[in-house]
N, C-alpha and C. Protein backbone atom coordinates (compact mmCIF):
# COMPACT_ATOMS: atom_id res chain seq x y z
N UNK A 1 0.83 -1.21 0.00
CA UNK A 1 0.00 0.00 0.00
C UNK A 1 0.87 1.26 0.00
N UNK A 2 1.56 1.19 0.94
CA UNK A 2 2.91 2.47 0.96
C UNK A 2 3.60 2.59 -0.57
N UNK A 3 4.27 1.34 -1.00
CA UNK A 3 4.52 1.25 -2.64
C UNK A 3 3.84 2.51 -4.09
N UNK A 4 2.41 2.29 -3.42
CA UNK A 4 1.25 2.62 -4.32
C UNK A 4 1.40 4.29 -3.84
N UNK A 5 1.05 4.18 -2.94
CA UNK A 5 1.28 5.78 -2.61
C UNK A 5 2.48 6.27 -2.85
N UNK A 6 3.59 6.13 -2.43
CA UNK A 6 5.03 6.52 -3.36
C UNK A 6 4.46 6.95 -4.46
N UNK A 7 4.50 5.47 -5.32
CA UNK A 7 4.25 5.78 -6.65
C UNK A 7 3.66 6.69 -7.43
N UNK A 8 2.49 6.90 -6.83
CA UNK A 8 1.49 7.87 -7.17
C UNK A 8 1.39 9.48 -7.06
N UNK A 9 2.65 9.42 -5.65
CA UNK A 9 3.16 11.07 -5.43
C UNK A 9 4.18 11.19 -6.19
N UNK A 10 5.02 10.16 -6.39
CA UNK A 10 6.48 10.30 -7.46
C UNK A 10 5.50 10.87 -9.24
N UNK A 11 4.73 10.35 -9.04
CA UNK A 11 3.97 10.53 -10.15
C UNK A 11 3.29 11.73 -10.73
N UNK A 12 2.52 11.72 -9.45
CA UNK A 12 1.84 13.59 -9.38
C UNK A 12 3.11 14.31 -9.50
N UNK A 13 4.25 14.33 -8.81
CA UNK A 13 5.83 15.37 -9.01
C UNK A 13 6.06 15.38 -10.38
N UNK A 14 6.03 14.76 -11.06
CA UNK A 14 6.37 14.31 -12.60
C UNK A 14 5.69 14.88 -13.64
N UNK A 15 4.41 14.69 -13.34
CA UNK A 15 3.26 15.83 -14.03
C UNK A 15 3.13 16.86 -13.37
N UNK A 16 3.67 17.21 -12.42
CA UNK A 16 3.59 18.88 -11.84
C UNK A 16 4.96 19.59 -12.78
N UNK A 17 6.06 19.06 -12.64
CA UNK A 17 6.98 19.38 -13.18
C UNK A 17 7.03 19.54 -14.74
N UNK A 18 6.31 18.55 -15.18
CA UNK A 18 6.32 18.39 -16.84
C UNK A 18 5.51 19.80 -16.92
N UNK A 19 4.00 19.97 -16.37
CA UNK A 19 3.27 20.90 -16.27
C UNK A 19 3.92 22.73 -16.32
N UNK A 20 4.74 22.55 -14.96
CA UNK A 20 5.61 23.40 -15.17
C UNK A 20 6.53 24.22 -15.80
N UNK A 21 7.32 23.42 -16.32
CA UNK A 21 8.10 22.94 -17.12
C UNK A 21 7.31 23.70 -18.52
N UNK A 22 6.61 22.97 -19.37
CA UNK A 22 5.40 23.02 -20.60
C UNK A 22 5.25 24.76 -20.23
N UNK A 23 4.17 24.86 -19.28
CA UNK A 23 3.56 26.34 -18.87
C UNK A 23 4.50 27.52 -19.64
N UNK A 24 6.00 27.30 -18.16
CA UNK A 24 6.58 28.24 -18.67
C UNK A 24 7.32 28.43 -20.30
N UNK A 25 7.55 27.66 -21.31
CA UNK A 25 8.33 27.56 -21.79
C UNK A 25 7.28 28.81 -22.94
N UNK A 26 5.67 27.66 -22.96
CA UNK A 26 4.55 28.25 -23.80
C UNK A 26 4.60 30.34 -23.43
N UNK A 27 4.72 30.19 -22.39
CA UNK A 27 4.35 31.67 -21.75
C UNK A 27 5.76 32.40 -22.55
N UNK A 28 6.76 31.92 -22.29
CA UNK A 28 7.92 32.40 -22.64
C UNK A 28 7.88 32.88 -24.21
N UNK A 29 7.53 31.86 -25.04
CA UNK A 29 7.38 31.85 -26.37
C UNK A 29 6.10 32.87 -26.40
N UNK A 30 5.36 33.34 -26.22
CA UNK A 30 4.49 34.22 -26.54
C UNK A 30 5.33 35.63 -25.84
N UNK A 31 5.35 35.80 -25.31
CA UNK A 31 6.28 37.09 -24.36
C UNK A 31 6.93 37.19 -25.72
N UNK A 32 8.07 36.43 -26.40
CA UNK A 32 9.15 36.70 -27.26
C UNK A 32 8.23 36.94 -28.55
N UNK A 33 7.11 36.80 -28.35
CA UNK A 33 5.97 36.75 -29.97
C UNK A 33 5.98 38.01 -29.60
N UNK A 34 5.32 38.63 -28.64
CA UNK A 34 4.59 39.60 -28.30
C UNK A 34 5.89 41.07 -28.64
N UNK A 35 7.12 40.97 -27.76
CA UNK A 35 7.76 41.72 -28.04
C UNK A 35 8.63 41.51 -29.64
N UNK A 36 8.86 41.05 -30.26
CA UNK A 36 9.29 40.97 -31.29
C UNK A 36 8.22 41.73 -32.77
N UNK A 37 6.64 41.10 -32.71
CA UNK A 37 5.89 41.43 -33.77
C UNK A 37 4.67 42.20 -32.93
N UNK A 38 5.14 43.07 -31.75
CA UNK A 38 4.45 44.03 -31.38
C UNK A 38 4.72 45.29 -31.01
N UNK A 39 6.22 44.84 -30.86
CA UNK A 39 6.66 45.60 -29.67
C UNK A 39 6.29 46.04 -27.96
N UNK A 40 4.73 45.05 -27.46
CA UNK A 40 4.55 44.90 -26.44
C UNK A 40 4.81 43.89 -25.93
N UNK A 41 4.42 43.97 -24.22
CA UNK A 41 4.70 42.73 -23.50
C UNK A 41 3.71 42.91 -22.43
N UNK A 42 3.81 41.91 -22.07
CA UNK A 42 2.67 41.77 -20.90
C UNK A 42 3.78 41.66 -19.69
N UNK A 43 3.37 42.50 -18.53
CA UNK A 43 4.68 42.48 -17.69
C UNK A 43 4.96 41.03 -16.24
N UNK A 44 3.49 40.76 -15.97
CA UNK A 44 3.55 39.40 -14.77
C UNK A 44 4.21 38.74 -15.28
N UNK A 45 4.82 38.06 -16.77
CA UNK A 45 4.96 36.78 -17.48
C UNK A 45 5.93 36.61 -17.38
N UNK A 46 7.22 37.85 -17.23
CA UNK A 46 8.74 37.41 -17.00
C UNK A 46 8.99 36.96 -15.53
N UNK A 47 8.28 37.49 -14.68
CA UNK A 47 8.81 36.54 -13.22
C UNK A 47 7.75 35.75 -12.89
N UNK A 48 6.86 35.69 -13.59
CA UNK A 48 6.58 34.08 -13.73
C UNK A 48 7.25 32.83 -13.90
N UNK A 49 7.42 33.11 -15.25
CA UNK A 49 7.85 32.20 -16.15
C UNK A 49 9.61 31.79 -15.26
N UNK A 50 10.00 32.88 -14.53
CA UNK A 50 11.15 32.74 -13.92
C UNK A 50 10.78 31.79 -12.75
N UNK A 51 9.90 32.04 -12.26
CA UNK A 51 9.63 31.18 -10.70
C UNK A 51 9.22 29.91 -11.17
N UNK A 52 8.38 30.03 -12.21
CA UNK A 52 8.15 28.16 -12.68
C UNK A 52 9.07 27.89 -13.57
N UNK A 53 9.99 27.79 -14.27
CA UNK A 53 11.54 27.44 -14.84
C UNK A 53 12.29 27.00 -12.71
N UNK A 54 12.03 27.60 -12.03
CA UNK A 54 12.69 27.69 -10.69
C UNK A 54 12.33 26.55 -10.22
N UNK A 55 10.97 26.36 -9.94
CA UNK A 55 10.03 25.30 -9.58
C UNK A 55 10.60 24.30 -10.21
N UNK A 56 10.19 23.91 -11.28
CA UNK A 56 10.44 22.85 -12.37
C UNK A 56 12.10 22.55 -11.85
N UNK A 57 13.15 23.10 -11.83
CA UNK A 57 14.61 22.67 -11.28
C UNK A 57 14.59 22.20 -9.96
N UNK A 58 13.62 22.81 -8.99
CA UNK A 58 13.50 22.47 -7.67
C UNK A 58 12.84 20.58 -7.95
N UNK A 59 11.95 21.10 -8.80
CA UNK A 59 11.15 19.75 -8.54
C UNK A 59 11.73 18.55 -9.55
N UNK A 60 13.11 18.71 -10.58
CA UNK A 60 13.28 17.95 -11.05
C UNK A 60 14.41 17.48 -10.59
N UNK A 61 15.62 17.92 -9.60
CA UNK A 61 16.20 17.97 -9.25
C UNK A 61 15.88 16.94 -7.84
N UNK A 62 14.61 17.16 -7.38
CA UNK A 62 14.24 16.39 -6.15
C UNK A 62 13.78 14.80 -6.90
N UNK A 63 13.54 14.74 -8.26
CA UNK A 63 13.10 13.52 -8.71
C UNK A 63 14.48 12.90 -9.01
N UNK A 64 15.78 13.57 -9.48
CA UNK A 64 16.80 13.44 -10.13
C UNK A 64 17.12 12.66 -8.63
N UNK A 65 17.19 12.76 -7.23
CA UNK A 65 17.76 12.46 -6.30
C UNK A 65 17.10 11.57 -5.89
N UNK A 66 15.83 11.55 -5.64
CA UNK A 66 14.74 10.13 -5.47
C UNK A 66 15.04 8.85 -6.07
N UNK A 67 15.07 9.55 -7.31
CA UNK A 67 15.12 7.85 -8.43
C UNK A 67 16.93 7.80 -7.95
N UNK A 68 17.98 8.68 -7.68
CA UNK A 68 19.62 8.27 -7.83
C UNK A 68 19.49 8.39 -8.92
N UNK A 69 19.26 9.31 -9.42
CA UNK A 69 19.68 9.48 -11.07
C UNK A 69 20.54 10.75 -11.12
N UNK A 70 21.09 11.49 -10.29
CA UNK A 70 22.06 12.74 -10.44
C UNK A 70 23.34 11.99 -10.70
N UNK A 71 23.75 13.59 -11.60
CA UNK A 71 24.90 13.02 -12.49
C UNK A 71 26.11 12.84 -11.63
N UNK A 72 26.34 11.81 -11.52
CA UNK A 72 28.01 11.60 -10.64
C UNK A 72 28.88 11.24 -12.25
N UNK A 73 29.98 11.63 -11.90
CA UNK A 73 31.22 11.32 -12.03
C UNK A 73 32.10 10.16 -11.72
N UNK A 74 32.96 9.42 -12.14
CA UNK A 74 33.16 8.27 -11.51
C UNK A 74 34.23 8.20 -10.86
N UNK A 75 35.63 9.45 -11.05
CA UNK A 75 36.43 9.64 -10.31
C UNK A 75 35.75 9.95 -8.27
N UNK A 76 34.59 10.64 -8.59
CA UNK A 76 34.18 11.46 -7.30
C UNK A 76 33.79 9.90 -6.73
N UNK A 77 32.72 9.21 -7.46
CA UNK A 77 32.63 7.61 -6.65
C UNK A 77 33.81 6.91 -6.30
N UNK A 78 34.55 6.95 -6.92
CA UNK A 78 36.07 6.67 -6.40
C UNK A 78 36.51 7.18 -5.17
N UNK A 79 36.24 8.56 -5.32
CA UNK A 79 37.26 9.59 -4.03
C UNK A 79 36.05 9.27 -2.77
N UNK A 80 35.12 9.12 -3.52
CA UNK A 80 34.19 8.97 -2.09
C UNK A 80 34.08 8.05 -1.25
N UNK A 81 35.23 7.08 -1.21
CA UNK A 81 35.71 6.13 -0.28
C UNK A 81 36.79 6.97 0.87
N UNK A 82 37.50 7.91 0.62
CA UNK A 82 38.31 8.56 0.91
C UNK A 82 37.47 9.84 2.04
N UNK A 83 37.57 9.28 3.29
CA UNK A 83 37.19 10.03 4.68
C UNK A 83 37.49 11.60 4.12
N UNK A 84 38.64 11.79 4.28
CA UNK A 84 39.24 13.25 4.06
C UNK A 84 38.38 14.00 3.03
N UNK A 85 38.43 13.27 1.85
CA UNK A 85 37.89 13.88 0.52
C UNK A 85 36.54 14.21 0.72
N UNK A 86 35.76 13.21 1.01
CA UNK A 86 34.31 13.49 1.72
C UNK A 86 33.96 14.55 2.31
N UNK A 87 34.71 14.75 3.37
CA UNK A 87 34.72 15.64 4.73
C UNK A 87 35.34 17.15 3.73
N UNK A 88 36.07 17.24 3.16
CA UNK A 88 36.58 18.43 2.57
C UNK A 88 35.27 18.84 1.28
N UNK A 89 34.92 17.79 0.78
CA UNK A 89 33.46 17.96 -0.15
C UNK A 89 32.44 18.73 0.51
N UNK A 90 32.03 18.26 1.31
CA UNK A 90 31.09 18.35 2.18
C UNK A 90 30.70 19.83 2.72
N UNK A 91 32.34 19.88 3.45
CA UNK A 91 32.39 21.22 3.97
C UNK A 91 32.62 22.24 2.76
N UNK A 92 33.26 22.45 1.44
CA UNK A 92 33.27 23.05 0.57
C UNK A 92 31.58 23.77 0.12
N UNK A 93 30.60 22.69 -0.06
CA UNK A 93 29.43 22.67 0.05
C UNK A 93 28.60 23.19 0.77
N UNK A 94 29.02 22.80 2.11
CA UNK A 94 28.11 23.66 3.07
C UNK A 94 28.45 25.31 3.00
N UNK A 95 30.19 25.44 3.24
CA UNK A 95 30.17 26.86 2.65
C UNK A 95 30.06 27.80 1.87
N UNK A 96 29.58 26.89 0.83
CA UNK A 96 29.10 27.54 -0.97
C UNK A 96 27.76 27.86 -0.72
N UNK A 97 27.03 27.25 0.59
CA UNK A 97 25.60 27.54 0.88
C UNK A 97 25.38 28.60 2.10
N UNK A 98 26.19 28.57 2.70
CA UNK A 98 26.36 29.93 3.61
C UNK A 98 26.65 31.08 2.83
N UNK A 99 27.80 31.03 2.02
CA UNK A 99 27.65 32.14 1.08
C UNK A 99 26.13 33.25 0.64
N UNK A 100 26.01 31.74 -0.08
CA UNK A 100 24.65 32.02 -0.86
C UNK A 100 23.48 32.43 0.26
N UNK A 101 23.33 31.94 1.41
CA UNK A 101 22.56 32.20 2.22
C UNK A 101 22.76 34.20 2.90
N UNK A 102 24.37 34.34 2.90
CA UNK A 102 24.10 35.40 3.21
C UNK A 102 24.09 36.52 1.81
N UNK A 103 23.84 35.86 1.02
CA UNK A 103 23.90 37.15 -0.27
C UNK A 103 22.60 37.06 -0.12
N UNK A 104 21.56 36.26 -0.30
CA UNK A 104 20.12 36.17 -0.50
C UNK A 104 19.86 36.86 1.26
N UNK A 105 20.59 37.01 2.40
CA UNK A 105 20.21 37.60 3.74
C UNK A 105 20.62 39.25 3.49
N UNK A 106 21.43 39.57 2.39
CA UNK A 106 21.73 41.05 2.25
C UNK A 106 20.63 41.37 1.01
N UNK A 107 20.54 40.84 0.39
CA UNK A 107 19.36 40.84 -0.79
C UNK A 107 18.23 41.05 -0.13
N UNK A 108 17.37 40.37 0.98
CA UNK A 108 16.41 40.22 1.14
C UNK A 108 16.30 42.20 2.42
N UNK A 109 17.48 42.21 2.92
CA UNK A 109 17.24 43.35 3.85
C UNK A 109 17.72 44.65 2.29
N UNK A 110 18.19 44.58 1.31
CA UNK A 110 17.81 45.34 0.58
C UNK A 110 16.57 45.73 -0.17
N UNK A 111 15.95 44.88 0.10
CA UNK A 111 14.74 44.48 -0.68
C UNK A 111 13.35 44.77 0.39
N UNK A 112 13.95 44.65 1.57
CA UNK A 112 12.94 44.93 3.12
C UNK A 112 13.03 46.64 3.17
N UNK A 113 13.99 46.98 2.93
CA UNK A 113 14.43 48.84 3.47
C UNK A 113 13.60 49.23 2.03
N UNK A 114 13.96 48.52 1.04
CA UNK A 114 12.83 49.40 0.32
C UNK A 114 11.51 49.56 0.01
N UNK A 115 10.67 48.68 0.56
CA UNK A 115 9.71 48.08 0.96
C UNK A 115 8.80 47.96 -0.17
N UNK A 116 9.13 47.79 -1.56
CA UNK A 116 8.56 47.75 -2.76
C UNK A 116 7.18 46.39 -3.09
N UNK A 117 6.37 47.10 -3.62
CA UNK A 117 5.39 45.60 -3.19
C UNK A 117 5.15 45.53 -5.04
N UNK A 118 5.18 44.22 -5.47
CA UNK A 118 4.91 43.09 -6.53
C UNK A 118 3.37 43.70 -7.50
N UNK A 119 3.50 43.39 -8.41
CA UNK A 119 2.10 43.45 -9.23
C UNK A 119 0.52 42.77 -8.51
N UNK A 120 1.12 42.01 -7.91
CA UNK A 120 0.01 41.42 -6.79
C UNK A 120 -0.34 41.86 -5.42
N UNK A 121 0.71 43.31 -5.19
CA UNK A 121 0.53 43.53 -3.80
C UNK A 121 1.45 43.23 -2.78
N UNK A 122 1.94 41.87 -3.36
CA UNK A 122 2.68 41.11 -2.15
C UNK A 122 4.40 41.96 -2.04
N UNK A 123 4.57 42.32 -0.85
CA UNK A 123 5.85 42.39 -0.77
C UNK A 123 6.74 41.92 -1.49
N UNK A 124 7.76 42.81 -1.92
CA UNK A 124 8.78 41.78 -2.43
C UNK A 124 9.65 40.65 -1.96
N UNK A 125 9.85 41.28 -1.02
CA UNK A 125 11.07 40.36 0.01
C UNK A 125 9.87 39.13 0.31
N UNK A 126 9.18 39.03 0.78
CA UNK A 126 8.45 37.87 0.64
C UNK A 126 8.28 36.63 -0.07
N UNK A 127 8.29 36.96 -1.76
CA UNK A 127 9.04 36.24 -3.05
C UNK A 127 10.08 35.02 -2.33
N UNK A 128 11.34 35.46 -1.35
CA UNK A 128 12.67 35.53 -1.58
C UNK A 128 12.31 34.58 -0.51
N UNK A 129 11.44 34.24 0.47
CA UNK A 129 11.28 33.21 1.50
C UNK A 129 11.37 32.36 1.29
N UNK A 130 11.24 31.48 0.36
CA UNK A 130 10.80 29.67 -0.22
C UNK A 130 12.24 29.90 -0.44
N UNK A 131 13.50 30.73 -1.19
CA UNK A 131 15.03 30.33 -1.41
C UNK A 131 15.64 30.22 -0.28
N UNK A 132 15.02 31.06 0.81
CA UNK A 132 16.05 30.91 2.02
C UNK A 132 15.68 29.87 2.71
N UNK A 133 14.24 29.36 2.78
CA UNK A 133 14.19 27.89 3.59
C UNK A 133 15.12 27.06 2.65
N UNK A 134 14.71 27.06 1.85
CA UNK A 134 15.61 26.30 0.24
C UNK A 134 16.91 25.95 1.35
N UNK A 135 17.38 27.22 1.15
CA UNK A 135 19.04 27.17 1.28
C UNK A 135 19.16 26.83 2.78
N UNK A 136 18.87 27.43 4.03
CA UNK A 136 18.90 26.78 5.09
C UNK A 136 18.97 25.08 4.70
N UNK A 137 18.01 24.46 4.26
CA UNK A 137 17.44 23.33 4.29
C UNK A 137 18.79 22.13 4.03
N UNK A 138 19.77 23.37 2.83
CA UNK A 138 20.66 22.82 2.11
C UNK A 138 21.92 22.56 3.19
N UNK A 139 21.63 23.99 3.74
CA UNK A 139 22.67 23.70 4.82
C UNK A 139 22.56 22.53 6.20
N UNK A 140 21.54 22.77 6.47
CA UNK A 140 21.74 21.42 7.24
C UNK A 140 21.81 19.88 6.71
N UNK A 141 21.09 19.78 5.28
CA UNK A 141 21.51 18.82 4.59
C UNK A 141 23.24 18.78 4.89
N UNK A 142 23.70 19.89 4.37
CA UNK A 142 25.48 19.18 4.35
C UNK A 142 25.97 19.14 5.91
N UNK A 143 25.24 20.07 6.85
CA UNK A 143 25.85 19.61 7.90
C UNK A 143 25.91 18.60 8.42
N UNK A 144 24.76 17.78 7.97
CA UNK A 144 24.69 16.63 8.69
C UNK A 144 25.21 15.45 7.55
N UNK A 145 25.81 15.98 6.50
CA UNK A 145 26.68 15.37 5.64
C UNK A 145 27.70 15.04 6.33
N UNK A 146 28.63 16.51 6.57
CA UNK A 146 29.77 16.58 7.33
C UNK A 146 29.77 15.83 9.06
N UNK A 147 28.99 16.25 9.12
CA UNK A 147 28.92 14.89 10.87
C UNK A 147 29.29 13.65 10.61
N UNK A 148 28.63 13.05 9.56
CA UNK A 148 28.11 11.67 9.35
C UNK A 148 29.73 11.34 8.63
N UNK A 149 30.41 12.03 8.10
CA UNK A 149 31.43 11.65 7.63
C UNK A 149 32.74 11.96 8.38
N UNK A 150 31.91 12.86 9.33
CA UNK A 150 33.64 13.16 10.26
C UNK A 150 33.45 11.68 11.24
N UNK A 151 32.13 11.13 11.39
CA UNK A 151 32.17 10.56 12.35
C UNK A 151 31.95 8.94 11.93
N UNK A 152 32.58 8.60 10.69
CA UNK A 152 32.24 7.07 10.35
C UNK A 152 33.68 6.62 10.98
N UNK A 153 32.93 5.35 10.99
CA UNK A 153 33.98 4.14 12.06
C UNK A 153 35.31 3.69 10.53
């Protein structure tokens, strides 16, 4: 029964993504119709089409890791017997995500002081919430990468 349900959410992800995926590309191609043999544009459609292109990587990227289908390398399967190499991966990683965490934490208080609100109303800095759980999320992913590898027998 658990099997079936997997299946069926791995499934719904697949057609959300394809969906996604499809949406933006269609939206995109009209935007480039529109400004090319009009010289107008419709303005919601570019950060749309940006957040679902976003989506669609979030969500294919989470299928890419479900099924073990991300692209490895076969030297890195190699090195990844190697404690040190791991542990230096790892941590390289986690700090490529602290980075990123505090550019998107100076971004987001640039984006707060100016207090600019969206075609919908919504704050901007608000937008920018789903990347920073994102990236938190990432970071404790590797931290607990780096534990697990400082601390194998």
């Amino acid at each position: 029964m658990l099997k079936r349900i997997e299946g069926f959410f791995i499934q719904g992800l697949i057609y959300t993504a394809v969906f996604f995926f499809s949406l933006s590309s269609i939206l995109y191609a009209f935007q480039t119709f529109l400004r090319i043999f009009f010289n107008q544009a419709i303005f919601w459609i570019d950060p749309l089409t940006s957040y679902l292109f976003a989506l669609t990587a979030l969500y294919g990227s989470a299928l890419a890791i479900l099924k073990d289908e991300n692209i490895k390398i076969e030297i890195f399967k190699k090195l990844n017997q190697n404690r040190r190499i791991t542990f230096l991966r790892e941590s390289l990683a986690f700090l490529a995500t602290l980075v990123l965490l505090s550019i998107f934490f100076v971004h987001l208080r640039a984006e707060f002081i100016t207090d600019d609100t969206s075609f919908l109303g919504i704050k901007k800095w608000l937008l920018d919430v789903p990347y920073i759980f994102f990236l938190l999320a990432s970071g404790v992913f590797y931290f607990n990468k780096i534990r697990s590898a400082f601390h194998k027998d």
